[in-house]
Each structure stands twice: as C-alpha cells, then as structure tokens.
Protein backbone atom coordinates (compact mmCIF):
# COMPACT_ATOMS: atom_id res chain seq x y z
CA UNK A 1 0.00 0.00 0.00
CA UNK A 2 1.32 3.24 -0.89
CA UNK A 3 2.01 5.74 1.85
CA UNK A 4 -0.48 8.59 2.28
CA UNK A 5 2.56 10.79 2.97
CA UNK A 6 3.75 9.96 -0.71
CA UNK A 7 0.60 10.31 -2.29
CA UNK A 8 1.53 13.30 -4.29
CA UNK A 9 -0.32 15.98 -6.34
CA UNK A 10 0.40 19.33 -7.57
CA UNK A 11 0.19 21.15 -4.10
CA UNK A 12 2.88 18.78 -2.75
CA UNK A 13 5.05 18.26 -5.74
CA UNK A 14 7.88 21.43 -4.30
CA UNK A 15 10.84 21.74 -6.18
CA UNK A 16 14.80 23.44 -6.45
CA UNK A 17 16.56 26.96 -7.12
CA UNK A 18 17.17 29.14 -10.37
CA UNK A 19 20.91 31.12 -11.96
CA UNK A 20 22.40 30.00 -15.16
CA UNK A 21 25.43 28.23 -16.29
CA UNK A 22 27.58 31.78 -16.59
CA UNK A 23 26.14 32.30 -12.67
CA UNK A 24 28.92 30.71 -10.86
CA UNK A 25 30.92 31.87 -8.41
CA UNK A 26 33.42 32.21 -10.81
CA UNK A 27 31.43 34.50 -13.12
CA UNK A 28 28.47 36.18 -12.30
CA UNK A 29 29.40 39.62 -11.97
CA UNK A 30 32.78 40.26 -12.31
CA UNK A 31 34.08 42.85 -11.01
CA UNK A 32 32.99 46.39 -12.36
CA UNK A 33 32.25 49.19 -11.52
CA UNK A 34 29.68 49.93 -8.15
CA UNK A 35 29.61 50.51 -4.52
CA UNK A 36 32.03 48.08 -2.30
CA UNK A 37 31.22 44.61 -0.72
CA UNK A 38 29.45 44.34 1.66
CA UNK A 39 30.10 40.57 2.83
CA UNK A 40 32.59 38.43 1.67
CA UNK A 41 33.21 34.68 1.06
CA UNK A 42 35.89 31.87 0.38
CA UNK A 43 34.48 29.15 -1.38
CA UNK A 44 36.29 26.27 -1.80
CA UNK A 45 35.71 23.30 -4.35
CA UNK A 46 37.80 20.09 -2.72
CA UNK A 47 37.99 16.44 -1.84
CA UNK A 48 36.47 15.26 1.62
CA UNK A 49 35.17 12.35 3.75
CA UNK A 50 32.27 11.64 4.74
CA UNK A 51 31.35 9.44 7.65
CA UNK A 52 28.43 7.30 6.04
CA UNK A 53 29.03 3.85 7.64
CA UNK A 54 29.34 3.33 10.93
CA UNK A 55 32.16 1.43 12.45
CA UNK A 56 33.97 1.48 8.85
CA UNK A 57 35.87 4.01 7.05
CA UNK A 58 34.92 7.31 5.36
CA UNK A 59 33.94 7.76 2.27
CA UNK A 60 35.82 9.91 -0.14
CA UNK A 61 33.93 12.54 -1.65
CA UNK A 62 34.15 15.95 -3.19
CA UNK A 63 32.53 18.95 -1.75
CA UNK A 64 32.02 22.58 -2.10
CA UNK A 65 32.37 24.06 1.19
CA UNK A 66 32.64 27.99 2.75
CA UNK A 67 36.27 27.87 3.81
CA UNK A 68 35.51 31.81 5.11
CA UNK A 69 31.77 30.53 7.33
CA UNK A 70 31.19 28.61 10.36
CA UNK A 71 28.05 26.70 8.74
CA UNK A 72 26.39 27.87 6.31
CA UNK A 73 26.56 31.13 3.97
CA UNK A 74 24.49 33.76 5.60
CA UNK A 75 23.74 36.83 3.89
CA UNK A 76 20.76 39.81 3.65
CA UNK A 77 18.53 40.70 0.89
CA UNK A 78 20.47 43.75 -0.98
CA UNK A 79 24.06 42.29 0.03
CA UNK A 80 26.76 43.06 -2.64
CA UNK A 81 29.13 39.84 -2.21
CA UNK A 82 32.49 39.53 -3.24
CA UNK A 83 32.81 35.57 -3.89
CA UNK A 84 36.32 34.42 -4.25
CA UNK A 85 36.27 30.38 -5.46
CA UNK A 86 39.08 28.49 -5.12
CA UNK A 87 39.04 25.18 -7.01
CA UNK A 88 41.46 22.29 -5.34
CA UNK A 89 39.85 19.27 -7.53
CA UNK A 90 41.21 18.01 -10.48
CA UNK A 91 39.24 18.74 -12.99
CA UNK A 92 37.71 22.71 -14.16
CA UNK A 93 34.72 22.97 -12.54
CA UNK A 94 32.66 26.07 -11.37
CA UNK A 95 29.61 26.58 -8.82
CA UNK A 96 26.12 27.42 -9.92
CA UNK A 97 24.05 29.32 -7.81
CA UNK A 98 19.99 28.41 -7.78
CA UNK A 99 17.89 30.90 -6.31
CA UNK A 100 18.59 34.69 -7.47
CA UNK A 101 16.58 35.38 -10.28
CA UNK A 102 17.62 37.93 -12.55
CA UNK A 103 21.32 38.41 -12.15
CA UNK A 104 22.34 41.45 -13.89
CA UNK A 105 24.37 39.67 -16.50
CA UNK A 106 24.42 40.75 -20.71
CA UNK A 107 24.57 37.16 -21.66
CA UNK A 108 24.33 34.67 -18.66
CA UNK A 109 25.44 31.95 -20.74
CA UNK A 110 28.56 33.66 -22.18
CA UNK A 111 30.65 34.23 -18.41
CA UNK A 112 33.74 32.81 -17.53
CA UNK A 113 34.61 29.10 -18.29
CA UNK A 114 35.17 26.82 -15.61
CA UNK A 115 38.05 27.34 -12.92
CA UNK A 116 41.09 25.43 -13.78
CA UNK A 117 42.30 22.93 -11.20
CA UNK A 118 44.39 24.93 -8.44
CA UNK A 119 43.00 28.14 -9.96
CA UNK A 120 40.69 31.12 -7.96
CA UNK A 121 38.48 33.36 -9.51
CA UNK A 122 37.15 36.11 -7.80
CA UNK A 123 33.42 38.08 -8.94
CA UNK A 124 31.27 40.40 -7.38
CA UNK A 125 27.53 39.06 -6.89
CA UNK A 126 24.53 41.25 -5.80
CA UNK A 127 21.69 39.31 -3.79
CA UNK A 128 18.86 40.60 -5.31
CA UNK A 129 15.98 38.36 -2.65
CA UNK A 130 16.29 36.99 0.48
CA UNK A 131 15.52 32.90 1.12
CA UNK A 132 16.76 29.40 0.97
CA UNK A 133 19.38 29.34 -1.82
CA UNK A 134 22.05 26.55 -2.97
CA UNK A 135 25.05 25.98 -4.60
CA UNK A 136 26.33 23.04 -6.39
CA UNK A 137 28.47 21.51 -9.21
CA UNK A 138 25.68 19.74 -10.88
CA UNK A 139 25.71 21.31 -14.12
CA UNK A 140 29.43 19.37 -14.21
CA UNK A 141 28.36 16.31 -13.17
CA UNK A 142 29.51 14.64 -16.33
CA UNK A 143 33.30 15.18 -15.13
CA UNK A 144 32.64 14.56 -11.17
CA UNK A 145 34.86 11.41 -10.08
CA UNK A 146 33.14 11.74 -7.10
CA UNK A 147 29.98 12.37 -5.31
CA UNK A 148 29.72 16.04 -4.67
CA UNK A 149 27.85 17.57 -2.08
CA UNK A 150 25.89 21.43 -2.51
CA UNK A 151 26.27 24.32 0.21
CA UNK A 152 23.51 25.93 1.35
CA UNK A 153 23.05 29.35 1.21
CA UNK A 154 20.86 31.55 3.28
CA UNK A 155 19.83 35.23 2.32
CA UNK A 156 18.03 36.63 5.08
CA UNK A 157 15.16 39.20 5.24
CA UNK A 158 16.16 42.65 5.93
CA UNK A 159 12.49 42.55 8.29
CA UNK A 160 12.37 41.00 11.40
CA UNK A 161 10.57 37.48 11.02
CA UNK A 162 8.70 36.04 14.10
CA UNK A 163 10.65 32.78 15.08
CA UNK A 164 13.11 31.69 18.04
CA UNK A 165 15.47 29.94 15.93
CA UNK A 166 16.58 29.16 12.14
CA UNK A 167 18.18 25.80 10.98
CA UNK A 168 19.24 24.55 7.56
CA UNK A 169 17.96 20.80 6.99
CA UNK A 170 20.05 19.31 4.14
CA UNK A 171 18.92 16.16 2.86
CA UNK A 172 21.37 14.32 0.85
CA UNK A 173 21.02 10.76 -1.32
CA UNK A 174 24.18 8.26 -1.89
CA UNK A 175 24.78 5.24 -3.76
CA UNK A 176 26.99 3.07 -1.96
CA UNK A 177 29.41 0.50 -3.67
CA UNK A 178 29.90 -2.87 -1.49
CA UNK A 179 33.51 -1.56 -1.26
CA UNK A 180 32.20 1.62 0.73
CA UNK A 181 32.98 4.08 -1.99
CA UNK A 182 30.06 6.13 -3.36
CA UNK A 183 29.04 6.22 -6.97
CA UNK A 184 28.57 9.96 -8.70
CA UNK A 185 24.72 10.28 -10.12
CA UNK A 186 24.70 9.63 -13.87
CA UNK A 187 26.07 6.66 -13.83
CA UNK A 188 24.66 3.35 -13.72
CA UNK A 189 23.82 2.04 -10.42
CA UNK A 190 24.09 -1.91 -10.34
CA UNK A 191 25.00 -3.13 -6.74
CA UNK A 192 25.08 -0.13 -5.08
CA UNK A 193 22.42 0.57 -1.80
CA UNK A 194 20.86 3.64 -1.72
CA UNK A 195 21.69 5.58 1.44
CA UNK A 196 20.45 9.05 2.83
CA UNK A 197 21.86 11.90 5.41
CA UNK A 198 20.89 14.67 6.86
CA UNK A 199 23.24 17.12 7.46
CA UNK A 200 25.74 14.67 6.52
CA UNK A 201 24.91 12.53 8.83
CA UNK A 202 22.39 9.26 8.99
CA UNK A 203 20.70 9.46 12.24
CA UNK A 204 20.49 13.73 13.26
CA UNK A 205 19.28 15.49 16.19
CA UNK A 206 17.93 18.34 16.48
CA UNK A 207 17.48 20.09 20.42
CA UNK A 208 14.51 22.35 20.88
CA UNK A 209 12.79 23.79 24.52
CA UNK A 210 9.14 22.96 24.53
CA UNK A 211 7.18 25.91 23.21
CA UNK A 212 10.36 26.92 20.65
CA UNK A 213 9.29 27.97 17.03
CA UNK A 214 11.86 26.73 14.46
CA UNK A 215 12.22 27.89 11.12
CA UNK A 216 13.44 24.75 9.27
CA UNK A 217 14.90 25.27 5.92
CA UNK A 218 14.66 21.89 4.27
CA UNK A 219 16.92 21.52 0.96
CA UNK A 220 16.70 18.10 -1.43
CA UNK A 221 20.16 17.87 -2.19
CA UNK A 222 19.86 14.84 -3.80
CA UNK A 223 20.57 14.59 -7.38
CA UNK A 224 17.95 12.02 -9.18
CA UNK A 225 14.67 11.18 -6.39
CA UNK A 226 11.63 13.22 -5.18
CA UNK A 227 11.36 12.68 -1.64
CA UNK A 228 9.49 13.21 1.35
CA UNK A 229 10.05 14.13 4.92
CA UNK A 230 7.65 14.29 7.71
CA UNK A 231 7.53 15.63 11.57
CA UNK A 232 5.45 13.32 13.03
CA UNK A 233 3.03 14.75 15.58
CA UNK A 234 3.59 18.31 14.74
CA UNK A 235 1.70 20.81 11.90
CA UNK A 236 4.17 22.13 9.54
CA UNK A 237 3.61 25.27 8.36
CA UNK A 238 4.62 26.29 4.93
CA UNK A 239 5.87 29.74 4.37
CA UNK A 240 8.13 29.37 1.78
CA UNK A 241 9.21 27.41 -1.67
CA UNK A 242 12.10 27.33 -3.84
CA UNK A 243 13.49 30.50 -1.61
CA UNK A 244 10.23 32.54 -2.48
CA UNK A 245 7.73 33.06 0.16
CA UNK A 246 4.08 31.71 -0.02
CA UNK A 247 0.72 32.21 1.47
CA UNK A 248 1.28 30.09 4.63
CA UNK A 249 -0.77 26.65 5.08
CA UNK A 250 0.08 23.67 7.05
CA UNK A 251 1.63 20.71 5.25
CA UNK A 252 -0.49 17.64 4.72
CA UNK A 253 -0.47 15.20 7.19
CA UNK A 254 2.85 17.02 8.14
CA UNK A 255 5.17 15.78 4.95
CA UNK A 256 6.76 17.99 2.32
CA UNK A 257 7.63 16.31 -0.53
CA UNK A 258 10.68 17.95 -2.18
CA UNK A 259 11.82 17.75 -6.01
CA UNK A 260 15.45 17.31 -6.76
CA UNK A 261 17.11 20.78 -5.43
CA UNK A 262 14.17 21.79 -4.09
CA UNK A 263 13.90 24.03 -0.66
CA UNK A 264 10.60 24.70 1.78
CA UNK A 265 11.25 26.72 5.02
CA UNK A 266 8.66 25.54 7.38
CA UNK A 267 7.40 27.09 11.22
CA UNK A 268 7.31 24.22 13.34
CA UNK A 269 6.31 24.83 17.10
CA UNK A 270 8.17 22.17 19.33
CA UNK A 271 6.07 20.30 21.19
CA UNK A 272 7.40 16.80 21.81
CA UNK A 273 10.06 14.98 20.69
CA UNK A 274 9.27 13.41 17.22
CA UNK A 275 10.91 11.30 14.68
CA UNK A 276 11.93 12.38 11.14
CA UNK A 277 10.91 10.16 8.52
CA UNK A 278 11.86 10.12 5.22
CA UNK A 279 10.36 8.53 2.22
CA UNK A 280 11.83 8.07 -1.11
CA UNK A 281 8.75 6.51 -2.81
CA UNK A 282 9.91 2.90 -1.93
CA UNK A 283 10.00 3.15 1.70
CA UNK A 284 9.83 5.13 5.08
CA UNK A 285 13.11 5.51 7.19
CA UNK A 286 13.60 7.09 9.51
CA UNK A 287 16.84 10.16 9.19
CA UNK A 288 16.60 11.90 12.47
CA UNK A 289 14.75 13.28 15.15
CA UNK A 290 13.48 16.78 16.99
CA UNK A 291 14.40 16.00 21.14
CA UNK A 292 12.57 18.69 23.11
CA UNK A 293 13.46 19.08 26.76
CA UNK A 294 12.31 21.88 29.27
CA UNK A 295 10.41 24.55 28.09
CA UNK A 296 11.41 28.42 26.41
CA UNK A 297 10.02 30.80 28.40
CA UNK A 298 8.26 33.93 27.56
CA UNK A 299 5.84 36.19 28.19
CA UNK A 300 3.22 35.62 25.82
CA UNK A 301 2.79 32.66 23.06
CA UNK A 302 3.98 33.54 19.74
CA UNK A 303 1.05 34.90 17.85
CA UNK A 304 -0.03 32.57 14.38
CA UNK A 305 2.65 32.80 12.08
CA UNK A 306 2.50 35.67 9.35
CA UNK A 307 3.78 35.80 5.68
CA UNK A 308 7.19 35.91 5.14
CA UNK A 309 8.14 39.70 3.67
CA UNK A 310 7.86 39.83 -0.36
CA UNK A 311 10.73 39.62 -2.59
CA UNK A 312 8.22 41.54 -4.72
CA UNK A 313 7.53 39.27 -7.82
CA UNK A 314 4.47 40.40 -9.64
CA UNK A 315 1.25 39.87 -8.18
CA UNK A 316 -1.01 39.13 -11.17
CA UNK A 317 -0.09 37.54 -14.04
CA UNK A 318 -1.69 38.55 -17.50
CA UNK A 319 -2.61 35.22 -18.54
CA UNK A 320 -4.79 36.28 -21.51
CA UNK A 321 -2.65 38.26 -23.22
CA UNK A 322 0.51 35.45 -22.79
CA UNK A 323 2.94 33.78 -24.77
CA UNK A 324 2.45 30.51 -24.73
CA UNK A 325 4.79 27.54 -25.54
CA UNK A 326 5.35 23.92 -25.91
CA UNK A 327 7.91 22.22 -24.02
CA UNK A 328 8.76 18.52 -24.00
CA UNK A 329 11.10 17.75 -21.45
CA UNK A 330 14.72 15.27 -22.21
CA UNK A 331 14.28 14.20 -25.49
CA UNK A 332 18.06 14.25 -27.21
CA UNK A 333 16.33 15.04 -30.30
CA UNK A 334 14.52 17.34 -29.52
CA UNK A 335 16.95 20.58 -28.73
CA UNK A 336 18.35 18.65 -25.46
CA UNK A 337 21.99 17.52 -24.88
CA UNK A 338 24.15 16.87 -22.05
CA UNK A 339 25.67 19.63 -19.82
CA UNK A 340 29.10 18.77 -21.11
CA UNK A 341 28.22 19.34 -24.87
CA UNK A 342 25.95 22.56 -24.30
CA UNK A 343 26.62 25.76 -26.85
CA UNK A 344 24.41 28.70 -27.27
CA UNK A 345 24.54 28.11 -30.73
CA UNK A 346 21.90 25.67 -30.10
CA UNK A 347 18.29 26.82 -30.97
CA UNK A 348 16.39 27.95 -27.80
CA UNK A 349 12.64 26.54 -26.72
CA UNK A 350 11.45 29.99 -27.20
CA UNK A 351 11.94 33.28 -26.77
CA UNK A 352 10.03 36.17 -24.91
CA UNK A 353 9.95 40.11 -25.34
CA UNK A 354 10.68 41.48 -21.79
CA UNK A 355 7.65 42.15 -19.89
CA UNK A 356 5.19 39.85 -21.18
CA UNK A 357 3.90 37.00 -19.14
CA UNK A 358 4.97 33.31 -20.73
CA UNK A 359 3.01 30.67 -19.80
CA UNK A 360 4.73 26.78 -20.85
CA UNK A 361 2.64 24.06 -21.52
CA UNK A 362 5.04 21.33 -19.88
CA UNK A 363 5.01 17.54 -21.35
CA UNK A 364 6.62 14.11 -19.31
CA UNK A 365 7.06 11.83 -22.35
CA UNK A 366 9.13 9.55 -19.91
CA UNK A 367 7.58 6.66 -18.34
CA UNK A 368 8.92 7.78 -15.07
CA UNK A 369 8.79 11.33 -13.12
CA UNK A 370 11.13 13.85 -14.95
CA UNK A 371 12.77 17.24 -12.93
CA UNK A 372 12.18 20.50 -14.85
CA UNK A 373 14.10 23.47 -13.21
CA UNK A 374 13.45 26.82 -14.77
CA UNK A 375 16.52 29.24 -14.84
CA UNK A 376 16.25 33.06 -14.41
CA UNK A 377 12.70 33.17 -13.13
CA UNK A 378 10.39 31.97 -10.62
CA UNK A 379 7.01 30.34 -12.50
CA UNK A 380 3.59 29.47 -10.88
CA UNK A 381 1.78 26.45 -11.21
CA UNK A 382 -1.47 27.43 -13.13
CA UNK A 383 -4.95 25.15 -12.53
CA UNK A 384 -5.83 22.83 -14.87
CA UNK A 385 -8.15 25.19 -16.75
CA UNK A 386 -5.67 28.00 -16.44
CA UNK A 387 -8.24 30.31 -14.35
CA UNK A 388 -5.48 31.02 -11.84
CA UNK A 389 -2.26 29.65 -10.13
CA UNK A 390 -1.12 28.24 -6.53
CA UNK A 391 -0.27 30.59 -3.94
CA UNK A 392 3.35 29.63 -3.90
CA UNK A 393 6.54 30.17 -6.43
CA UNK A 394 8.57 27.44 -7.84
CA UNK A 395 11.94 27.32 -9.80
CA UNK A 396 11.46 23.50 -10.31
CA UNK A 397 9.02 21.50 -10.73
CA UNK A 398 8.23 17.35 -11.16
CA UNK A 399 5.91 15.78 -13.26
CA UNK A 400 4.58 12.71 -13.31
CA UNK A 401 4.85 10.43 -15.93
CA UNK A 402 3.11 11.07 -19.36
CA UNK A 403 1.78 14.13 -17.70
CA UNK A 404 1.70 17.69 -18.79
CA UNK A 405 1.67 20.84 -16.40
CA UNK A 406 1.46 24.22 -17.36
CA UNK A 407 3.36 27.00 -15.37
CA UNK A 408 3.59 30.80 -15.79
CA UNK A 409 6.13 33.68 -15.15
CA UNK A 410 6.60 37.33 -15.96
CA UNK A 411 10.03 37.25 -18.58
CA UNK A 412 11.49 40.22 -16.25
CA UNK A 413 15.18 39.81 -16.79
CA UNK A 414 16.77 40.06 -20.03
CA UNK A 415 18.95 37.12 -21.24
CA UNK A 416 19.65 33.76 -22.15
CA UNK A 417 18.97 31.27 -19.07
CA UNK A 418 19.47 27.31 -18.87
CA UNK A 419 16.31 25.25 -18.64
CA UNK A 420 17.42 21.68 -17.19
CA UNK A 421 15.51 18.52 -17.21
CA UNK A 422 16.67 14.96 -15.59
CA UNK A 423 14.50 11.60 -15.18
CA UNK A 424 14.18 10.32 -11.75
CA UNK A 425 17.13 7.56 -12.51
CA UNK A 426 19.90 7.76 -10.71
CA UNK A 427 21.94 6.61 -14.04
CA UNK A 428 19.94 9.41 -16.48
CA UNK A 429 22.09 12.19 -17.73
CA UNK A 430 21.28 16.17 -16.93
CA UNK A 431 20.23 17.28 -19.83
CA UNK A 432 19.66 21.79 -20.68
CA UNK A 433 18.64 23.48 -23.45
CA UNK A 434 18.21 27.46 -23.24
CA UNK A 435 15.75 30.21 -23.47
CA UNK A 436 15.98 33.70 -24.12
CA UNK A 437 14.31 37.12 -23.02
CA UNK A 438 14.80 40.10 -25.19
C-alpha cells in the first residue's frame, strides 16, 4: 500500500533553485564598476570524507564548502558579495548558484569558463531576494569522479521574522558500492544501496525547549529522487518554496515532498520529541529526530505565524494576453543535450519580449517522473483550466509520468537562461537546453 505521505499531487510536488550556467561563483558579476562589498566569502571546491558507515571508514567525496563561514553562507537581501572560489579538484569545474533570479548579466550563458584545477576566480555578486538558496556543481556532473555535495546558502530578510530559531535541513542521497565508496549520479547504479543523510549525517538530532518555534529550511540535495520528509506529531507550516515566500498553510499530514534541489522553510512549534521520517517513494526511514526538553520561556505565546516579507515578484499575471509555448522535457532530439556538450549556438525553446507573461505548456514523455528546473525566473503552477495559479513560487518543478503541467512567469530579466531537465534515474544524464528574453 502506498504511503499517504507519498501520495503526491500538484500542491505537494515542491521543487529546487534558479541562476544559469555563466552564474557561478566564478562569473556572475565580475568585477565592475559599483559601490564596495558588503560581505565576503571563500568558497572552496575540494575532496572530503564523509562518515556514512558506521564502524567502517569514510567515504571519499568531493565537496564545495565555505572555507571563510562557520556553517552555512548567511547573507541579507540587498548584500553586494564579493565571492572568491578556489578550485582544489582536479578537474575545471565552477559553482552554480539556484535561487537569485535575474542576475544582472548581458549574456548569462557567455561568463567565464570553468576554474582550472588549483586556480581562484574572484566576482562580485549582488543578492537581489532573500531565502533558501544553494550551490552546487551539478551542471558538471559529467566530469565529477566523485559524489559532490551542494552548500547551502541563506539570504536573510532585511524585516524581522517572528521565530526563536533558524536551521538549515540538508537532505542528501548516496549510492553506496559494497567496497564503501560512493558512486557519482549519472552513472549506472548496479549493486550499489541507496543511502540518505541529513546534514551529513544518517541518524540527526535536532534540540529544541518545549514551546520553541523553528524555522526549518529543508533543501533536497539529492541529485535524481523526489522525496518526502515528515515531523510526526507536529503541523508544519509552509511559508516558503524554492526560496520565495508563499501564502502560509500547514503541510499535509505534516510531509513535504521535495523535487530534486528543491527548498521549503517551514514554522514548526516544538512540542514533543518526534521522529523524522523520510520517504523516497519505496520506503519510510527514519533520518533523524526533533528531542525537546524543558520549556522556552516567555511572556506571551507567539502569535499565528505571518507571511514571510515579499521579494516583490508580480502579483497578477496577464494570462490572456501570454505567450504561450510547448515544451517537451529530455528528449536528445529534440533541442536537449548533455551539460558537457551545451553551446548557445543551439536553438532555444522559445523566446520572450521582456515584460510579457509566458506561460509553458510542460510535457513528461518519460515513463517515469522527470525534474524541470526553470533558470532566471520563478514560474507558478497554473490550474488545470488555467483560471489562476497556486499561492506559492517554484523554480522546479516534477511531473509525473506522461503528464503535462502548465506554469507561468513574468520574462522580467533580459537574457539567455538554462532550462534543465533529468529523469528520476539515478543513471539518467542532466540534460539543458536554453531560453531567451529580449
């Protein structure tokens, strides 16, 4: 029987964050002219262990990691970040960032190439919204040797929000060879075990006083399955997705289920201590678990959680008068290649005068769920008879087999920004093709 917290339908299906191949680290905005850094950042591309068997030895693994942070990357909405990335693998490789829409870039897809091995580059990024960003390496993945794992990225609100405390929740899926190496996505997976962490590690705790209100951040890192998590015996409240914020309303039945490089910050008041199970469609396990001992005290309960402050997207969207397109996600023939053999030469899906609202009629011709993640722009998820849209934003989006969705954004920034698409198979390629707005 099939697990009502994987029973998923449009509401539930969350997904991961938005830049484009030239938005890396290593080439976003480089340089120029404008007012001086405000925060600044190492980031570091290298090889690591992780500890994912007990009792045996770490696995070797490559990472990119905030060599300047303790944690995570914290910044504020407005920030002007000077990113230095220093690559220490061997192979070129550069970070993209998912999450800030927009980047004021001439031709996204025409920035820097990759960072040579033992090479730094050094750009200047603004941070245009605040919310639950990421960084990773998987538009490379075709020349990973290793498992890599994302960094989380946080931009914060320049409002005050209403909770006691704010923690990143990284979920992260492995592949484990019987030798205790790990196999790098994209590759086939014959006698490996499929293993999941959170925050790096299998079984996490999380501390909370009775009464606390959390904001969890919870990031899919993995690279190929949808998957969900629940809180057992505790309402989840919603207030954000894919880094945007969202009308607030409680989770079903307490599970999010999370795309590929999808994000949802959640209010959770502790209560009692609770597992955290995850799902991945096959079966529940459990990952973690909140412990809550004594009790915060205040003066007054916290009042019902409002909406997180706007990071001013439109609020309508002029559906009639829309351009509207046909997109059929991963075919090889069909204007999709690999990462590794992209070119803007290519001819894009479409293209979009600035301004006008595009609305993509979005078609699963796999037999399996496929990952669509939108570069550049935030899209909503229109109703079947295309009379309105959920209250929520998305940068990425799954869709069920044979299936065809049809999302909507405002073409606000002025470019030419990746569209990706991967089947849920840990041994499918990434495939892009590219868009533009003029």
């Amino acid at each position: 029987m099939k697990p009502r917290i994987f029973d998923l339908n449009r509401r539930e299906v969350l997904a991961g964050v938005g830049a484009s191949l030239g938005a890396s680290a290593a080439g976003l905005i480089a340089g120029g002219a404008g007012p001086l850094p405000t925060a600044q950042v190492l980031l570091q591309a290298r090889p690591a262990t992780l500890a994912l068997r007990p009792g045996q030895p770490a696995t070797p693994i490559w990472e990119l990691a905030a060599a300047s942070h303790i944690g995570n990357v914290r910044f504020k909405r407005g920030d002007r970040c000077e990113v230095v990335f220093q690559n220490d693998l061997p192979v070129p490789i550069a970070p993209a960032w998912y999450g800030l829409d927009g980047l004021a870039l001439p031709d996204p897809l025409a920035g820097r190439a990759p960072t040579a091995p033992g090479s730094t580059e050094t750009s200047v990024i603004s941070i245009p919204n605040a919310g639950t960003l990421l960084a990773n390496f998987r538009l490379f993945e075709d020349r990973l040797n290793q498992p890599a794992r994302p960094l989380p990225i946080i931009a914060a609100e320049t409002s005050p929000v209403t909770n006691d405390r704010d923690e990143v929740l990284l979920i992260e899926e492995w592949r484990m060879r019987p030798d205790g190496t790990a196999l790098p996505p994209g590759r086939d997976p014959k006698d490996t075990t499929p293993l999941y962490t959170l925050n790096g590690r299998t079984s996490f705790e999380l501390s909370a006083a009775a009464g606390e209100r959390l904001r969890l951040r919870f990031i899919n890192g993995s690279q190929r399955s949808v998957l969900a998590i629940k809180l057992e015996g505790h309402e989840v409240q919603v207030m954000a997705l894919d880094g945007q914020p969202a009308e607030p309303f409680p989770a079903r039945n307490g599970a999010l289920v999370l795309a590929p490089g999808a994000r949802a910050d959640a209010f959770v008041d502790a209560a009692t201590s609770a597992a955290l199970v995850l799902h991945d469609g096959k079966e529940a396990r459990p990952i973690g678990r909140l412990t809550v001992a004594g009790r915060l005290e205040r003066r007054a309960a916290l009042p019902p959680p409002e909406p997180l402050p706007s990071n001013n997207l439109p609020e309508k969207l002029d559906l009639k008068g829309a351009l509207r397109f046909d997109v059929a996600l991963g075919a090889l023939d069909a204007g999709w290649t690999r990462t590794a053999n992209f070119s803007t030469a290519s001819a894009p899906a479409f293209r979009a005068k600035s301004g006008r609202t595009v609305v993509l009629a979005v078609m699963n011709p796999a037999p399996i769920a496929t990952v669509l993640h939108l570069h550049g722009h935030h899209f909503r998820l229109l109703d079947r008879l295309d009379d309105g849209w959920k209250p929520y934003w998305l940068d990425t989006l799954a869709i069920e087999p044979g299936q065809t969705q049809r999302i909507a954004f405002a073409a606000t920034s002025p470019g030419r920004w990746l569209i990706e698409s991967v089947v849920t198979d840990w041994a499918a390629p990434r495939l892009v093709r590219w868009y533009g707005v003029e």
